[in-house]
Protein backbone atom coordinates (compact mmCIF):
# COMPACT_ATOMS: atom_id res chain seq x y z
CA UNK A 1 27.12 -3.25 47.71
CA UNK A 2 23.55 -2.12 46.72
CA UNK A 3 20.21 -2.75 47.76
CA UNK A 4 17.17 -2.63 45.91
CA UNK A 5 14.38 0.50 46.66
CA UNK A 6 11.28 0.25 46.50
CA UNK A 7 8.84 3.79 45.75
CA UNK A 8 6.72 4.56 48.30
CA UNK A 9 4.81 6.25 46.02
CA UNK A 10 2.15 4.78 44.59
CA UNK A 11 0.53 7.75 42.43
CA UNK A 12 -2.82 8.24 40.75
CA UNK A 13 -3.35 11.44 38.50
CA UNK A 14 -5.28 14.17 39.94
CA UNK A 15 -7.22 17.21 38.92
CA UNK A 16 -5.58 20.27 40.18
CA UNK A 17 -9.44 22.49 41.30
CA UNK A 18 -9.84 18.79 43.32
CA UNK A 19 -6.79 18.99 45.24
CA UNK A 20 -7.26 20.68 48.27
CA UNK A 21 -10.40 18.85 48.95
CA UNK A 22 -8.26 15.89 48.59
CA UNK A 23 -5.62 16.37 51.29
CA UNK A 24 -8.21 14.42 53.99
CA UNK A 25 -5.01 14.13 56.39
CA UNK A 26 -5.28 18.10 56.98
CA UNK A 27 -8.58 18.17 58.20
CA UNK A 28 -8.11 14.23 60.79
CA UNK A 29 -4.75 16.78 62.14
CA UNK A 30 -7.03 19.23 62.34
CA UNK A 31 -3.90 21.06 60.70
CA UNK A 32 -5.70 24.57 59.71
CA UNK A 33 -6.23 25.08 63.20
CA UNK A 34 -2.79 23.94 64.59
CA UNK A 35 -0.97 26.76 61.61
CA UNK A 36 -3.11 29.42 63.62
CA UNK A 37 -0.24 29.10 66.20
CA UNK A 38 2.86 27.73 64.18
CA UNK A 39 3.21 27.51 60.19
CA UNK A 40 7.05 26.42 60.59
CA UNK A 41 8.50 29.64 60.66
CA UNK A 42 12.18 29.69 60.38
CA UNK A 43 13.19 25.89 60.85
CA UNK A 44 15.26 24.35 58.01
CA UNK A 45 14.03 20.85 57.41
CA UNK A 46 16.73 18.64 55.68
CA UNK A 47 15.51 16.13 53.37
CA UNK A 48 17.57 13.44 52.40
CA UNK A 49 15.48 11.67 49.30
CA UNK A 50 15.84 11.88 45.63
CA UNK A 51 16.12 15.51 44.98
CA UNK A 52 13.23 18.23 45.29
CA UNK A 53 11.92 19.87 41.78
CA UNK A 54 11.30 23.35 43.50
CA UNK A 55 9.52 24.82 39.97
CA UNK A 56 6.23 23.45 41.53
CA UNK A 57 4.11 26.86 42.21
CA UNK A 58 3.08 24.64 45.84
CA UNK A 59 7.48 25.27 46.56
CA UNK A 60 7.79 28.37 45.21
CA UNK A 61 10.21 29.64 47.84
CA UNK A 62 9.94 26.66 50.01
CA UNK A 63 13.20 25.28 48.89
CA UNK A 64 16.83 26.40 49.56
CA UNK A 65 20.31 24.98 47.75
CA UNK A 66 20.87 21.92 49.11
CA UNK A 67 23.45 19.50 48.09
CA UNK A 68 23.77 16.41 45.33
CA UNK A 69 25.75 13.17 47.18
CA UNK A 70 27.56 10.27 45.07
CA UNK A 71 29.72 10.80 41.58
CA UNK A 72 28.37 12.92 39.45
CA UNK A 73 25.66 14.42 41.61
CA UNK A 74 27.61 17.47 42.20
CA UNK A 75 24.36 19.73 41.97
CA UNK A 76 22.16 21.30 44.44
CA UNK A 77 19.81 18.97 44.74
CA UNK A 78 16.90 21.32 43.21
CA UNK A 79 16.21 18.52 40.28
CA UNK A 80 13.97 15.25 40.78
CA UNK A 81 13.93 12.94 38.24
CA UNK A 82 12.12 10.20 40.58
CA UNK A 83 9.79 11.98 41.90
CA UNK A 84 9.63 10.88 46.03
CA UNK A 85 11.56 13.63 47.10
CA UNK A 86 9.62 16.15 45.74
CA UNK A 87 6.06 14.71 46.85
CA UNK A 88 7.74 14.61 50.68
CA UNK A 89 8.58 18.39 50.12
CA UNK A 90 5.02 19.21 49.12
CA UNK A 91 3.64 16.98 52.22
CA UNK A 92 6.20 18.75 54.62
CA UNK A 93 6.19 22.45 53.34
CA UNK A 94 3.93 22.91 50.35
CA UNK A 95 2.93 26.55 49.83
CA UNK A 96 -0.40 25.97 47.90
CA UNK A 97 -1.67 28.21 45.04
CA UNK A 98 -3.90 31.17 44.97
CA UNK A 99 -7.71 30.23 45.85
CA UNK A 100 -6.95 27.93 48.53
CA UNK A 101 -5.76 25.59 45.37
CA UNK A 102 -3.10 22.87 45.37
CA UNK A 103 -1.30 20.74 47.76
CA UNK A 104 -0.58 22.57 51.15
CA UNK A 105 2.18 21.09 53.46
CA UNK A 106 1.53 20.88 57.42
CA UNK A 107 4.49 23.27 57.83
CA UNK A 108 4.43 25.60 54.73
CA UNK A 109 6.80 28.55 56.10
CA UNK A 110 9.38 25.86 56.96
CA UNK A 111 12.33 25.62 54.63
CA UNK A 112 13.37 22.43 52.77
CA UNK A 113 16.86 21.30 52.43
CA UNK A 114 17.07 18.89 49.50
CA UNK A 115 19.87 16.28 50.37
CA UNK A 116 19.91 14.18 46.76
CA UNK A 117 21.10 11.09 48.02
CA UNK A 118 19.37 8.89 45.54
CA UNK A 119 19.76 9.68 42.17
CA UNK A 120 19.48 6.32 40.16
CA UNK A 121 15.90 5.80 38.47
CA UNK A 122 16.21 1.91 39.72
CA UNK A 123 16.14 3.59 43.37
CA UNK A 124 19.22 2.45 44.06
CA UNK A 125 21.84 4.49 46.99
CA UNK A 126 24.43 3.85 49.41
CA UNK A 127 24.20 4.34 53.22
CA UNK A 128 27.24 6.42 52.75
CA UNK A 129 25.96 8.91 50.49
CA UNK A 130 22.87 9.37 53.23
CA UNK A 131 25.44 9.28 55.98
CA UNK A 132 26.98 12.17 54.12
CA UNK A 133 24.11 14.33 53.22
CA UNK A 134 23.17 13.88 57.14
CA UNK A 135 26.42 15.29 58.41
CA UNK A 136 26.52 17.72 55.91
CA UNK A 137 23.07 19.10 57.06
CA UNK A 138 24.12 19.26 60.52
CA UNK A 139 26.98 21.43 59.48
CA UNK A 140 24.16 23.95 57.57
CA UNK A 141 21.93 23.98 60.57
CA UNK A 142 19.13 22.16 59.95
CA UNK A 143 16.54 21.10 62.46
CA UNK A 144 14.87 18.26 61.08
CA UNK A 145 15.91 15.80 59.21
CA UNK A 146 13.61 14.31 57.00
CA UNK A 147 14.66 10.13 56.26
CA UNK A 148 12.22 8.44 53.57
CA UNK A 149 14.37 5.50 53.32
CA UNK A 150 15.77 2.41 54.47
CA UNK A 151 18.96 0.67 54.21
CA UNK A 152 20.85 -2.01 55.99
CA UNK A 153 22.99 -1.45 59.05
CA UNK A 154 25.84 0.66 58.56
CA UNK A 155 27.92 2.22 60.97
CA UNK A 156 29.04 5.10 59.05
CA UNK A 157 25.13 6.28 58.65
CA UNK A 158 24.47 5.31 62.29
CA UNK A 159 27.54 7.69 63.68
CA UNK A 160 25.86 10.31 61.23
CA UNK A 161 22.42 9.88 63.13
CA UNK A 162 24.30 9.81 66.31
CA UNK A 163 26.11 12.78 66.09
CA UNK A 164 22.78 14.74 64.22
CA UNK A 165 20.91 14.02 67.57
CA UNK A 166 24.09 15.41 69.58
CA UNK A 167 23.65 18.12 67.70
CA UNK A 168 20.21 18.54 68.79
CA UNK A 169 18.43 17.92 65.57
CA UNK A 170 15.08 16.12 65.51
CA UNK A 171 15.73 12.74 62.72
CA UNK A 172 12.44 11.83 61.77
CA UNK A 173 12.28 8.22 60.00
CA UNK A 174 9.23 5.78 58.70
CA UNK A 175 8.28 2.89 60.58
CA UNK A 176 8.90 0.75 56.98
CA UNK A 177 6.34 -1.02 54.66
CA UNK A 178 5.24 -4.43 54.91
CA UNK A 179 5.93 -4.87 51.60
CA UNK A 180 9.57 -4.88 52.55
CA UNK A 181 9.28 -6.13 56.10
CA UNK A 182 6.62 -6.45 58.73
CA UNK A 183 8.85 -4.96 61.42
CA UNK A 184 10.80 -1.83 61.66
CA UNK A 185 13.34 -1.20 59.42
CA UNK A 186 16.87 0.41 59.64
CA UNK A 187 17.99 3.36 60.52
CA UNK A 188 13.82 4.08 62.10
CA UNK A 189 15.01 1.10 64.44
CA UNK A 190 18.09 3.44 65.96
CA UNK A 191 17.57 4.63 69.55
CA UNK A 192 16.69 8.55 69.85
CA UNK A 193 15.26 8.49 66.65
CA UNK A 194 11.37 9.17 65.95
CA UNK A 195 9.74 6.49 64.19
CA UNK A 196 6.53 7.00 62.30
CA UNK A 197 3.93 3.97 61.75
CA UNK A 198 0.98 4.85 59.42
CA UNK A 199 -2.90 5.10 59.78
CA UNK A 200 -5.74 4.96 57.12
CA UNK A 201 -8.44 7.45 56.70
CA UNK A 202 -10.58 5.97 59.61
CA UNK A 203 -7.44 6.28 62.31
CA UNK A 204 -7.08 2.30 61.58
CA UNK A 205 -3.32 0.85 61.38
CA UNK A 206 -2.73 0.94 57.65
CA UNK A 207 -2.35 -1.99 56.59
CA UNK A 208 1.01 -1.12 54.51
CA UNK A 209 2.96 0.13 57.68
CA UNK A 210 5.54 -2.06 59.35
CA UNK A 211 4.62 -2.17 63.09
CA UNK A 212 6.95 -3.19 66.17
CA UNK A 213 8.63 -1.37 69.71
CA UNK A 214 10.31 0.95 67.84
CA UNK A 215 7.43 3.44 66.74
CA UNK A 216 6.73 6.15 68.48
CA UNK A 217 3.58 7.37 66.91
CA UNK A 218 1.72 6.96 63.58
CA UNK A 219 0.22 9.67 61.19
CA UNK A 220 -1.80 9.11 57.52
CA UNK A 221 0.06 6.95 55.28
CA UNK A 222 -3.16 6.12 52.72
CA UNK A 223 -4.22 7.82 49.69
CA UNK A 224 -2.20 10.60 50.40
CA UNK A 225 -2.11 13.97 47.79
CA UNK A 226 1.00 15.58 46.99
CA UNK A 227 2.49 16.85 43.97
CA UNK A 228 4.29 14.77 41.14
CA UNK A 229 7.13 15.77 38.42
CA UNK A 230 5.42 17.27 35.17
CA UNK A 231 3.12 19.34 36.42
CA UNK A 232 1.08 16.18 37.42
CA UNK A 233 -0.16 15.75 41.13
CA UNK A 234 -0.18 11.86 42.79
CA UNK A 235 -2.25 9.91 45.45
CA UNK A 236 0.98 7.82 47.51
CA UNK A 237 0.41 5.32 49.73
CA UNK A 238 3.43 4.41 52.39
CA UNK A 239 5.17 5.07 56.25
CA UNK A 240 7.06 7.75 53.95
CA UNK A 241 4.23 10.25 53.72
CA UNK A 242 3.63 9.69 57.11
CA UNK A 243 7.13 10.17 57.78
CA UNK A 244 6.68 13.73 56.15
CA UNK A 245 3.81 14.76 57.82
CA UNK A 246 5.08 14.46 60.98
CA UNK A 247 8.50 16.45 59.97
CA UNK A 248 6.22 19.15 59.11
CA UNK A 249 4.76 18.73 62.91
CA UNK A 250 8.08 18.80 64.36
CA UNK A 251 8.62 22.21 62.31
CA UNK A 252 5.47 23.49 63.83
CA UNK A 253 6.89 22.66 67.16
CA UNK A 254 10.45 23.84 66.70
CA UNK A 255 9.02 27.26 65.70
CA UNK A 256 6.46 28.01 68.49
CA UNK A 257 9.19 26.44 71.09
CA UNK A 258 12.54 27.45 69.79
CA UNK A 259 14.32 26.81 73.45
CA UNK A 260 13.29 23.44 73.89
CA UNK A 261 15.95 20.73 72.93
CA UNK A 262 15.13 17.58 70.49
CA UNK A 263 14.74 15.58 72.98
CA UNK A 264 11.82 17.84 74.64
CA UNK A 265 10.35 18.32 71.01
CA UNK A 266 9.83 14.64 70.74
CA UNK A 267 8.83 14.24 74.08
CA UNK A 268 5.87 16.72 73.32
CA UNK A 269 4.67 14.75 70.47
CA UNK A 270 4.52 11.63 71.56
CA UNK A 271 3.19 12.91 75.25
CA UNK A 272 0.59 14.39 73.13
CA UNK A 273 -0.71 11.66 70.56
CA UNK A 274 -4.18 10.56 70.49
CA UNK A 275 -4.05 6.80 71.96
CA UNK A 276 -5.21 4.23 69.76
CA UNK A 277 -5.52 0.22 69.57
CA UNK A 278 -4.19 -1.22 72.76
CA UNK A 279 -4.70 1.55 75.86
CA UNK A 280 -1.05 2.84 76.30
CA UNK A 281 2.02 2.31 74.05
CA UNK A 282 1.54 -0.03 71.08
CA UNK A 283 3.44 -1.93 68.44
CA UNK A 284 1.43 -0.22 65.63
CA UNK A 285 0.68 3.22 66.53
CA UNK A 286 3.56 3.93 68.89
CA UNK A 287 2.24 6.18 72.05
CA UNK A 288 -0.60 7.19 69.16
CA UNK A 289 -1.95 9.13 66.17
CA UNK A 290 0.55 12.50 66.05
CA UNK A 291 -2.06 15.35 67.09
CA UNK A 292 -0.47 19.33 65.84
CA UNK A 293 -3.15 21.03 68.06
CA UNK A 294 -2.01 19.38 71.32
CA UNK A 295 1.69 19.38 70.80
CA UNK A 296 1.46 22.88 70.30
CA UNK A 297 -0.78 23.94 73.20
CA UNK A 298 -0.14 21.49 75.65
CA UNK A 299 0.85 22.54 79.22
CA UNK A 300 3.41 19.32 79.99
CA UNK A 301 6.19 18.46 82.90
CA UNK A 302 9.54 18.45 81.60
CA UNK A 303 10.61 14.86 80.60
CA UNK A 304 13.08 13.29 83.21
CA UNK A 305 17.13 12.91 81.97
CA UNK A 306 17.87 10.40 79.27
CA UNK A 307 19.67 7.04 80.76
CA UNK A 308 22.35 5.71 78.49
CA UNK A 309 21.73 3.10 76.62
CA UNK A 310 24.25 1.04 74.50
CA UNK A 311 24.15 0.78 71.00
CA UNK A 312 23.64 -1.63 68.53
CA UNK A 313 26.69 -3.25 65.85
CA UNK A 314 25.94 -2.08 63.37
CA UNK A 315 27.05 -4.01 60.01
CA UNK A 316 27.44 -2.57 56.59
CA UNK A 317 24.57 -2.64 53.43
CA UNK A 318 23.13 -0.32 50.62
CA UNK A 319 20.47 2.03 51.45
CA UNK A 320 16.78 2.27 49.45
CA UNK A 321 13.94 4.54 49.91
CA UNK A 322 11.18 4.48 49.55
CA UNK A 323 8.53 2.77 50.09
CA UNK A 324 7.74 2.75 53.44
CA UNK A 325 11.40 3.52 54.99
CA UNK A 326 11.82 3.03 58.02
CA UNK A 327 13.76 4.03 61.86
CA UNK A 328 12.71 4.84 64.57
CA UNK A 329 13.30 3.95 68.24
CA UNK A 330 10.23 2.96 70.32
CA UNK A 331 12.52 3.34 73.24
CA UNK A 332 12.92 6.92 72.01
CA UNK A 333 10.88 7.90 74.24
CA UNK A 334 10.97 5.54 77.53
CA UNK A 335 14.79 4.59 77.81
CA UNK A 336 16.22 7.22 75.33
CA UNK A 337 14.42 9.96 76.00
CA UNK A 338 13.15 9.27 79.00
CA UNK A 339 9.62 10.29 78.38
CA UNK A 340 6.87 11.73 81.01
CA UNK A 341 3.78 10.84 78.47
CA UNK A 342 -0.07 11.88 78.95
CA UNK A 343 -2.38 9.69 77.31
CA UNK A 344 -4.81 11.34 75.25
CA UNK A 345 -7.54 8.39 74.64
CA UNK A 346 -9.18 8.72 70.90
């Protein structure tokens, strides 16, 4: 059975000598200073969406055969006729243009690995196709995985997830929309994974993002710049280009710590977040807004060992991107993960 998607995207056209100047989320991360120490060097960031267009000059080089999912997507998932996938690319590992000139990603030596799990224009998938393209990146060694997307419960993508953090890769999910639902959404909602709420321009919840236990931190989600298909460049709002910013964090980490585990990776990002709203851990920005600078420098005490925790039953729906995806685990970092976490107060 299907389920409806809705596009996170909402775009606006841009002009391309504006862009740079545009991208206000790099300077609130403070992310020219945090790719002094880490650009993303060597991780492979798997990014299951609707297909990346790699002719963009901004992912010239950024993007590596990945794989097409469902009949008659037997390609390798370097065409985008949707569009998301390719903006997510641009947020996570965009390579800009000469002159300091188009859209430049938080992590832009990291390499994408386009898992086209969505193909239809309606933004219609199957949690089976993502549960595929997520095993299937495990198997090529990615990292991070990159989820823009929600879908209902389904046990064959939640054994995917399950076996991807076995496997010691970081799944990185959005927090949802409220458009779709005011709470976390499926597969963010999974224990281990890392949730991502969204923030306007101000470091105020965004109103758009889903809130609830499961988020483990937040990162800009309004009037974001990224590329488009055609040439064109697009303003999205949505937990999905959150979602994307803070893969490209987690490449920034996973190069400038390649011994520490998922688990520790996480761990250092949400020990590491700038507090917001309520002091401590919140239903809207998680343990706070994702900060590159301190997860990278931070001295931190290892976080103690994981206690089991039982998982959900799962039941079986379509999946949909977009718009404000969702997954995460909130108790991805107390009872999953077992997290040690210094406050940082904003």
């Amino acid at each position: 059975m299907l389920a409806a998607v809705t596009l996170v995207l909402a775009t606006t056209p841009a002009h391309a000598d504006s862009i740079r100047d545009r991208e206000w989320h790099l300077d609130a991360l403070r992310i020219p200073q945090a790719q002094r120490l880490s650009q993303g060097e060597g991780v492979v960031v798997a990014l299951a969406d609707t297909g990346v267009e790699d002719k963009r000059g901004e992912l010239t080089g950024a993007v590596s055969p990945g794989k097409g999912f469902g009949e008659g997507n037997d390609g390798d998932g370097r065409t985008d006729r949707i569009g998301h996938g390719t903006a997510m690319a641009a947020l996570i590992a965009g390579r800009g243009l000469p002159g300091d000139g188009g859209v430049l990603g938080v992590a832009p030596r990291a390499t994408i690995l386009p898992l086209k799990v969505i193909t239809r224009e309606d933004g219609f998938g199957l949690p089976s196709l993502m549960a595929a393209g997520l095993e299937w990146a495990v198997d090529q060694g990615a990292k991070v995985i990159c989820i823009a997307a929600q879908t209902g419960e389904d046990e064959q993508l939640q054994q995917a997830i399950e076996r991807a953090l076995r496997s010691d890769v970081v799944v990185v999910a959005a927090a949802g929309n409220r458009s779709v639902s005011s709470s976390v959404a499926y597969p963010a909602r999974l224990p281990g994974v890392l949730a991502v709420g969204g923030t306007d321009s101000s470091g105020g919840h965004a109103d758009v993002s889903a809130s609830g236990p499961e988020v483990v931190v937040a990162a800009p989600a309004v009037k974001l710049m990224s590329v488009g298909l055609n040439g064109q460049y697009r303003l999205g709002t949505g937990t999905s280009d959150a979602t994307a910013i803070v893969a490209g964090v987690v490449a920034l980490v996973r190069a400038r710590y390649p011994a520490l585990t998922a688990a520790e990776v996480v761990h250092r990002i949400a020990a590491t977040a700038t507090d917001k709203g309520t002091p401590g851990r919140d239903d809207e920005y998680g343990f706070g807004i994702v900060d590159p600078v301190a997860a990278l420098t931070a001295d931190l005490p290892a976080p103690t060992a994981p206690p089991s925790q039982p998982a959900k039953e799962p039941g079986s729906t379509a999946v949909g991107w977009g718009v404000g995806i969702g997954v995460g685990a909130v108790v991805l970092a107390l009872l999953v993960l077992g997290l040690v976490v210094r406050r940082v107060r904003g």
